[in-house]
Protein backbone atom coordinates (compact mmCIF):
# COMPACT_ATOMS: atom_id res chain seq x y z
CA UNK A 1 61.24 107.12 226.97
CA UNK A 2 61.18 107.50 230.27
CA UNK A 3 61.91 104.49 232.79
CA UNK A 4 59.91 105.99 235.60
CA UNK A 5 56.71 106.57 234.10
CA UNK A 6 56.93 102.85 232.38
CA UNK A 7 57.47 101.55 235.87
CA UNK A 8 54.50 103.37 237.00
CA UNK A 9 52.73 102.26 234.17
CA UNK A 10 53.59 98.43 235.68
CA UNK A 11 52.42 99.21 238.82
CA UNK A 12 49.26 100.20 238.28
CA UNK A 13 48.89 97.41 235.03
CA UNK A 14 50.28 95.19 237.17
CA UNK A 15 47.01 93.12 238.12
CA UNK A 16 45.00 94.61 235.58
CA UNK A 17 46.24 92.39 232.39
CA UNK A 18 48.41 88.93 232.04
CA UNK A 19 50.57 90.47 229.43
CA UNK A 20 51.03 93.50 227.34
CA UNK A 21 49.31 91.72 224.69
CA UNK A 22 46.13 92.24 226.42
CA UNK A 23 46.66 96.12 226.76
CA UNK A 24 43.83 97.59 225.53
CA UNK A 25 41.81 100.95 225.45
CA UNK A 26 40.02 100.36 228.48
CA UNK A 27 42.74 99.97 230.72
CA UNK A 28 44.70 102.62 228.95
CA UNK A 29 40.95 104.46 230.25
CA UNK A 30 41.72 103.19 233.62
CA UNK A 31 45.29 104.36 233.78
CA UNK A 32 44.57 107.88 232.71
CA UNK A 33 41.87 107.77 235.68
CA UNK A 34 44.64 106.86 238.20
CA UNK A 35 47.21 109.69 237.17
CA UNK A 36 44.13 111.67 237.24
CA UNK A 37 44.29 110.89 241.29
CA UNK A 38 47.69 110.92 241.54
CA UNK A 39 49.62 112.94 244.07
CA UNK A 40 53.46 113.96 243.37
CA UNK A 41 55.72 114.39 246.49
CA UNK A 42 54.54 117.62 247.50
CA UNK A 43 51.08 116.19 248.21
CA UNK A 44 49.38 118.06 245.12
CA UNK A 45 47.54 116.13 242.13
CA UNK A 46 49.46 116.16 238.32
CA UNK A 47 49.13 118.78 236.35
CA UNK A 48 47.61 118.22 233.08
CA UNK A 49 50.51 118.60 231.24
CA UNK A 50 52.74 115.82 233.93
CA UNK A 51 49.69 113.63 233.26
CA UNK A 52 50.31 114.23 229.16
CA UNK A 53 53.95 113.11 229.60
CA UNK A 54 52.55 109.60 231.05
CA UNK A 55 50.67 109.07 228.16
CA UNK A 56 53.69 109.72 226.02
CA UNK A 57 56.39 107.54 227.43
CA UNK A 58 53.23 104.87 227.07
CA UNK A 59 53.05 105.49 223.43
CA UNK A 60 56.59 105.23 222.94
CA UNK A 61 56.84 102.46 224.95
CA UNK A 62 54.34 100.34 222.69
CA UNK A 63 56.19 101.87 219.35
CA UNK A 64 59.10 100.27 220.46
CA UNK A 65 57.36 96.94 221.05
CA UNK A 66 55.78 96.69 218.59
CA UNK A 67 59.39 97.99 216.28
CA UNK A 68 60.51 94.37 218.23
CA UNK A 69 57.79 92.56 216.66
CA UNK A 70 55.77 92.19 220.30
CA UNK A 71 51.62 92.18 219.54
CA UNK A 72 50.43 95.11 221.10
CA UNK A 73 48.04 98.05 221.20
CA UNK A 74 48.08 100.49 218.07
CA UNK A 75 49.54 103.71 219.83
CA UNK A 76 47.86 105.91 217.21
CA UNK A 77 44.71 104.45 219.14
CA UNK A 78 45.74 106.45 222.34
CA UNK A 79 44.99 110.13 222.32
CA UNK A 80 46.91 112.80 224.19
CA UNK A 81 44.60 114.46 226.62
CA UNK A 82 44.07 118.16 225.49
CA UNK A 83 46.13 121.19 227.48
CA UNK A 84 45.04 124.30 228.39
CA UNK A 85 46.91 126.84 225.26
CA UNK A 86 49.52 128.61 227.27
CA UNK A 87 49.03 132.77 226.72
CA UNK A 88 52.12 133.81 225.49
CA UNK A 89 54.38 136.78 226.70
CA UNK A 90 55.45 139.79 224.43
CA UNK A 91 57.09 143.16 224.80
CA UNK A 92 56.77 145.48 222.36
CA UNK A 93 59.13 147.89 221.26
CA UNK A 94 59.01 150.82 223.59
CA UNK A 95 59.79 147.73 226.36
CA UNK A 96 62.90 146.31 224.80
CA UNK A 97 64.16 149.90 224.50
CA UNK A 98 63.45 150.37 228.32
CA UNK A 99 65.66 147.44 228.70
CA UNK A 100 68.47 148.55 225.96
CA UNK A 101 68.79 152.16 227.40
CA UNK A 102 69.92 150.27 230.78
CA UNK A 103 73.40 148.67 229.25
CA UNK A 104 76.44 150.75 230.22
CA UNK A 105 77.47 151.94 226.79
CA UNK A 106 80.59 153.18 228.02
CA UNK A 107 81.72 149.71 228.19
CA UNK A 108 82.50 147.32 225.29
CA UNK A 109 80.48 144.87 227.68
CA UNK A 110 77.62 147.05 227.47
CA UNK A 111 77.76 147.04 224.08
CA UNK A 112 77.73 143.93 223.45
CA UNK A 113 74.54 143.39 225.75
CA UNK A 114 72.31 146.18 223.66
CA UNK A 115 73.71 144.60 221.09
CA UNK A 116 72.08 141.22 221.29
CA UNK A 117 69.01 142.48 222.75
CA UNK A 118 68.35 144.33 219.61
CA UNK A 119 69.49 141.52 217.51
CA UNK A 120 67.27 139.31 219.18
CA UNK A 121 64.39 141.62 219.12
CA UNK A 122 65.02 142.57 215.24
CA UNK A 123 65.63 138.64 214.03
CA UNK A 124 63.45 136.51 216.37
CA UNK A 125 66.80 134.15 217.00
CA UNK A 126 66.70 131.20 219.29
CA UNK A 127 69.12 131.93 221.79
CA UNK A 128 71.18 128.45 220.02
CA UNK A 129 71.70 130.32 217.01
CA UNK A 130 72.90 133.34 218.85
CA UNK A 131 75.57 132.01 220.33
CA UNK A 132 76.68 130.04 217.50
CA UNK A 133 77.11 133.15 215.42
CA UNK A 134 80.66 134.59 214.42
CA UNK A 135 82.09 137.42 213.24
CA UNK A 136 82.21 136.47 209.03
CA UNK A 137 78.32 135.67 209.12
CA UNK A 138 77.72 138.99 209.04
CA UNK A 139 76.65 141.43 206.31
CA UNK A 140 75.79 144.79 208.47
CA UNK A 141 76.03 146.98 204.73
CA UNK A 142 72.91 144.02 203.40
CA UNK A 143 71.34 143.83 207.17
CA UNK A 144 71.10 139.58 206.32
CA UNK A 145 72.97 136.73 207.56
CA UNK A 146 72.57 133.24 207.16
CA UNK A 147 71.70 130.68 210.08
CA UNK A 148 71.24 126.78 210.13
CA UNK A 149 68.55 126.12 212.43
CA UNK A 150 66.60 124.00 214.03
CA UNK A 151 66.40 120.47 212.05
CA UNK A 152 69.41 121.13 209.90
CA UNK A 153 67.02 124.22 207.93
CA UNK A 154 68.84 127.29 206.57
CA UNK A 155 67.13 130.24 206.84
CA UNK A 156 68.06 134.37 205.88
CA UNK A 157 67.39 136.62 208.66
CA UNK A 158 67.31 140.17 208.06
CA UNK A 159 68.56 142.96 210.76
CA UNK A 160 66.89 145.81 211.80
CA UNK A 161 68.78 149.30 211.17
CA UNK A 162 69.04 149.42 214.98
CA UNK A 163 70.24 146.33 215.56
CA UNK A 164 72.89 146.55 213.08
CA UNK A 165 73.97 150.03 214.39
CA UNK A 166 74.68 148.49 217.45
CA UNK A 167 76.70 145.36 216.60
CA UNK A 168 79.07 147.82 214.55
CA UNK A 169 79.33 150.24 217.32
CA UNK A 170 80.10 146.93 219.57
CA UNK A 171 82.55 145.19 217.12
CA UNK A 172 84.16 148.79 216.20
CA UNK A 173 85.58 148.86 219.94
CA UNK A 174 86.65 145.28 219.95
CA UNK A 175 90.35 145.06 219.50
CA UNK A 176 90.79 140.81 219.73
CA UNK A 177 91.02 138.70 216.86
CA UNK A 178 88.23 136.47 218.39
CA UNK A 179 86.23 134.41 216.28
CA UNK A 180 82.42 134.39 218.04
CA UNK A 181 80.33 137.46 217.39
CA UNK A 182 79.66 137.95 221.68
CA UNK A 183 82.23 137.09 223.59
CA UNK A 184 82.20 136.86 227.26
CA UNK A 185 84.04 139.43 229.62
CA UNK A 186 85.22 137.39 232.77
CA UNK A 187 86.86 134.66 233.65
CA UNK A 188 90.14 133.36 232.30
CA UNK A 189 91.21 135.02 229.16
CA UNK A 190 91.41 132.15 226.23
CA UNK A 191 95.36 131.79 224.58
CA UNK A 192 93.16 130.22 221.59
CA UNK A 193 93.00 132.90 218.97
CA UNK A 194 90.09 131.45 217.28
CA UNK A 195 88.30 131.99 220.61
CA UNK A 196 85.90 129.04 220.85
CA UNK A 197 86.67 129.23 224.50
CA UNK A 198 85.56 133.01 224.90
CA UNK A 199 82.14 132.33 223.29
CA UNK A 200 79.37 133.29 225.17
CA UNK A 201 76.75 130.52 226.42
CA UNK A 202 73.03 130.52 226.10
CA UNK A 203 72.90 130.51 230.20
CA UNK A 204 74.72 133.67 230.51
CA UNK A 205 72.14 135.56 227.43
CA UNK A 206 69.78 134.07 229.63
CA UNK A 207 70.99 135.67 232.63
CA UNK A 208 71.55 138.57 230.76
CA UNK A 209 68.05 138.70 229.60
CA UNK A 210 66.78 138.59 232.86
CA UNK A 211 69.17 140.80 234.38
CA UNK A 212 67.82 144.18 231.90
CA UNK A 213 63.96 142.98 232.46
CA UNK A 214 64.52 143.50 236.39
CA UNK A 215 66.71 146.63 235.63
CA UNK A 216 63.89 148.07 233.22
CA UNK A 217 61.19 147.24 236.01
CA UNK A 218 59.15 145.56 233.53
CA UNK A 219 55.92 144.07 233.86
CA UNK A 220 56.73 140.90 232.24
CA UNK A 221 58.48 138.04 233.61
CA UNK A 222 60.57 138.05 230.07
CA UNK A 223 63.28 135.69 228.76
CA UNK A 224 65.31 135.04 225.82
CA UNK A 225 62.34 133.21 223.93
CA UNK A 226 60.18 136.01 224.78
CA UNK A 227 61.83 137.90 222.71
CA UNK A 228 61.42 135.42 219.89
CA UNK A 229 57.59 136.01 220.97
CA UNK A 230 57.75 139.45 220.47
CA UNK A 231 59.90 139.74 216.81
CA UNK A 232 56.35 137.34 215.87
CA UNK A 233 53.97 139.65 216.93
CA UNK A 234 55.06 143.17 216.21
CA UNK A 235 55.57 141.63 212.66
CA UNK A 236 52.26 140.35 212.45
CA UNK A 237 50.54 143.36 214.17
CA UNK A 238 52.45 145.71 211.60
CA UNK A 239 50.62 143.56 208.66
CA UNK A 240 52.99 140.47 207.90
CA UNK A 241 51.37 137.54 206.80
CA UNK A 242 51.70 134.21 208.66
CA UNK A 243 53.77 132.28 206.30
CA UNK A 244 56.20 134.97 206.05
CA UNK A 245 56.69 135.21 209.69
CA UNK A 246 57.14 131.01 209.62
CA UNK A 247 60.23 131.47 207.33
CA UNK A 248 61.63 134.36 209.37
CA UNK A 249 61.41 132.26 212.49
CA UNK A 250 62.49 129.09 211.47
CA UNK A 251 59.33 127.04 212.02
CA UNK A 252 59.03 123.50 209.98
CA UNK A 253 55.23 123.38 209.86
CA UNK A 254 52.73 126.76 210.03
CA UNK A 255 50.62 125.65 213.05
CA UNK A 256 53.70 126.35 215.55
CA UNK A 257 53.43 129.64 213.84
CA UNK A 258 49.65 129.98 214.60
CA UNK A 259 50.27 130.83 218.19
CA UNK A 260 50.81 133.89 217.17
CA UNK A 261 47.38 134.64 215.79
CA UNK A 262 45.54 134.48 219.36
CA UNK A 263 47.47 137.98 220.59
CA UNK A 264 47.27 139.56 216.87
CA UNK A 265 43.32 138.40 217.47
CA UNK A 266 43.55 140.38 220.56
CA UNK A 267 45.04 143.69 218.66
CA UNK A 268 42.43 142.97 216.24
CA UNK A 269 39.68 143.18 218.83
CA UNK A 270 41.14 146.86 220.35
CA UNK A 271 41.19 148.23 217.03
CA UNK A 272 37.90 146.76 216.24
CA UNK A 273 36.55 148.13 219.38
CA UNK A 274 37.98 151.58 218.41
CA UNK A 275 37.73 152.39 214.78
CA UNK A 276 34.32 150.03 214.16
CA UNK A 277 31.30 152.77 213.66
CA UNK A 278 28.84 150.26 215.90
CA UNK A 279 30.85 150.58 218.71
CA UNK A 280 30.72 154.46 218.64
């Protein structure tokens, strides 16, 4: 809950109703008018989106009165105002391989690089349980390795041959006794065997991420999540079905998976448009 938006929230409430007792629907109306009309500092109205996280912190707010036995308005009565569905970004394969011939294999660092962008590419990993993955968790010989991700869930993911081509050729030339599957290559050099201090971050796959999209000249402003986005959709162009693709990426409930569907839709169309006699 955010203090700032609650204060706003008093500000504008604050001759509208006695008490938040009296809060009702058509002030919350009222409210949603004025951040409607409501400049940030740069001078410009709030996005939709800014506007949606008002409306949140408001809902929590009355959950938690209402937790401390205050008489309130239902927030289940309070609808979120609808976003525009952001269109996601994917590369397909020949893209990521534009980026992985552009990591100086001649170096172990190099290989370590191609090696996570093909392990993100083949597994769909968040870029948390990348960097949380050691050495032991890996079975190149079954291409599968466990993960706990988001929420506490376990999952199997499954490696491509590619991918797991690389992290042997990566791990072959590795001569520490270093615990963390990527380890990073400057700064001080960690006295801890077990190597917790060597670990790479998420920030530096990040930068790394972004550092082979400019190098590839790609079209796509791509990060580490993109790739997530693109292990999705070259499944589920290549045939997999939807709940298969939910385990695979970790999701709790189906409709995060459903994003998907709108490019797939889009693949759909092309082939549609080619194949389809009444468009011929």
């Amino acid at each position: 809950m955010s203090y700032n938006k609650i204060k706003l929230l008093y500000g504008f409430n604050a001759s509208k109703t006695k008490s938040i007792a009296d809060l009702d629907l058509a002030t919350v109306r009222k409210y949603r008018v004025f951040l409607s009309d409501r400049e940030n500092p740069r001078g410009q109205t709030l996005k939709r989106v800014t506007q949606n996280y008002y409306v949140i912190a408001l809902r929590s707010f009355l959950r938690f009165l209402i937790k401390n036995d205050f008489k309130t308005l239902e927030p289940s009565k309070i609808d979120l105002p609808k976003t525009e569905s952001r269109s996601l970004k994917v590369l397909d394969k020949d893209q990521v391989g534009r980026m992985t011939i552009q990591c100086d294999t001649s170096r172990e660092q190099g290989l370590r690089d191609r090696a996570i962008l093909e392990l993100l590419f083949s597994t769909g990993l968040r870029v948390s349980e990348l960097v949380k993955l050691n050495r032991e968790q890996m079975n190149l010989d079954r291409r599968e390795f466990g993960v706990i991700g988001k929420g506490g869930r376990a999952r199997v993911v499954f490696i491509s041959d590619h991918a797991a081509s690389s992290i042997k050729l990566y791990l072959d030339k590795r001569e520490d006794i270093y615990k963390p599957l990527f380890i990073r290559y400057s700064g001080a050099v960690s006295d801890d065997n077990r190597g917790e201090r060597m670990r790479l971050t998420s920030r530096s796959v990040e930068r790394l991420v972004k550092k082979y999209v400019r190098a590839a000249r790609l079209p796509v402003d791509a990060t580490v999540h993109t790739l997530r986005h693109s292990f999705a959709t070259d499944l589920l162009i290549n045939g997999a079905d939807l709940r298969s693709v939910q385990e695979m990426l970790g999701h709790k409930n189906i409709s995060t998976t459903q994003i998907y569907t709108h490019i797939t839709n889009r693949q759909l169309k092309e082939v549609h448009k080619s194949f389809h006699s009444g468009n011929k």
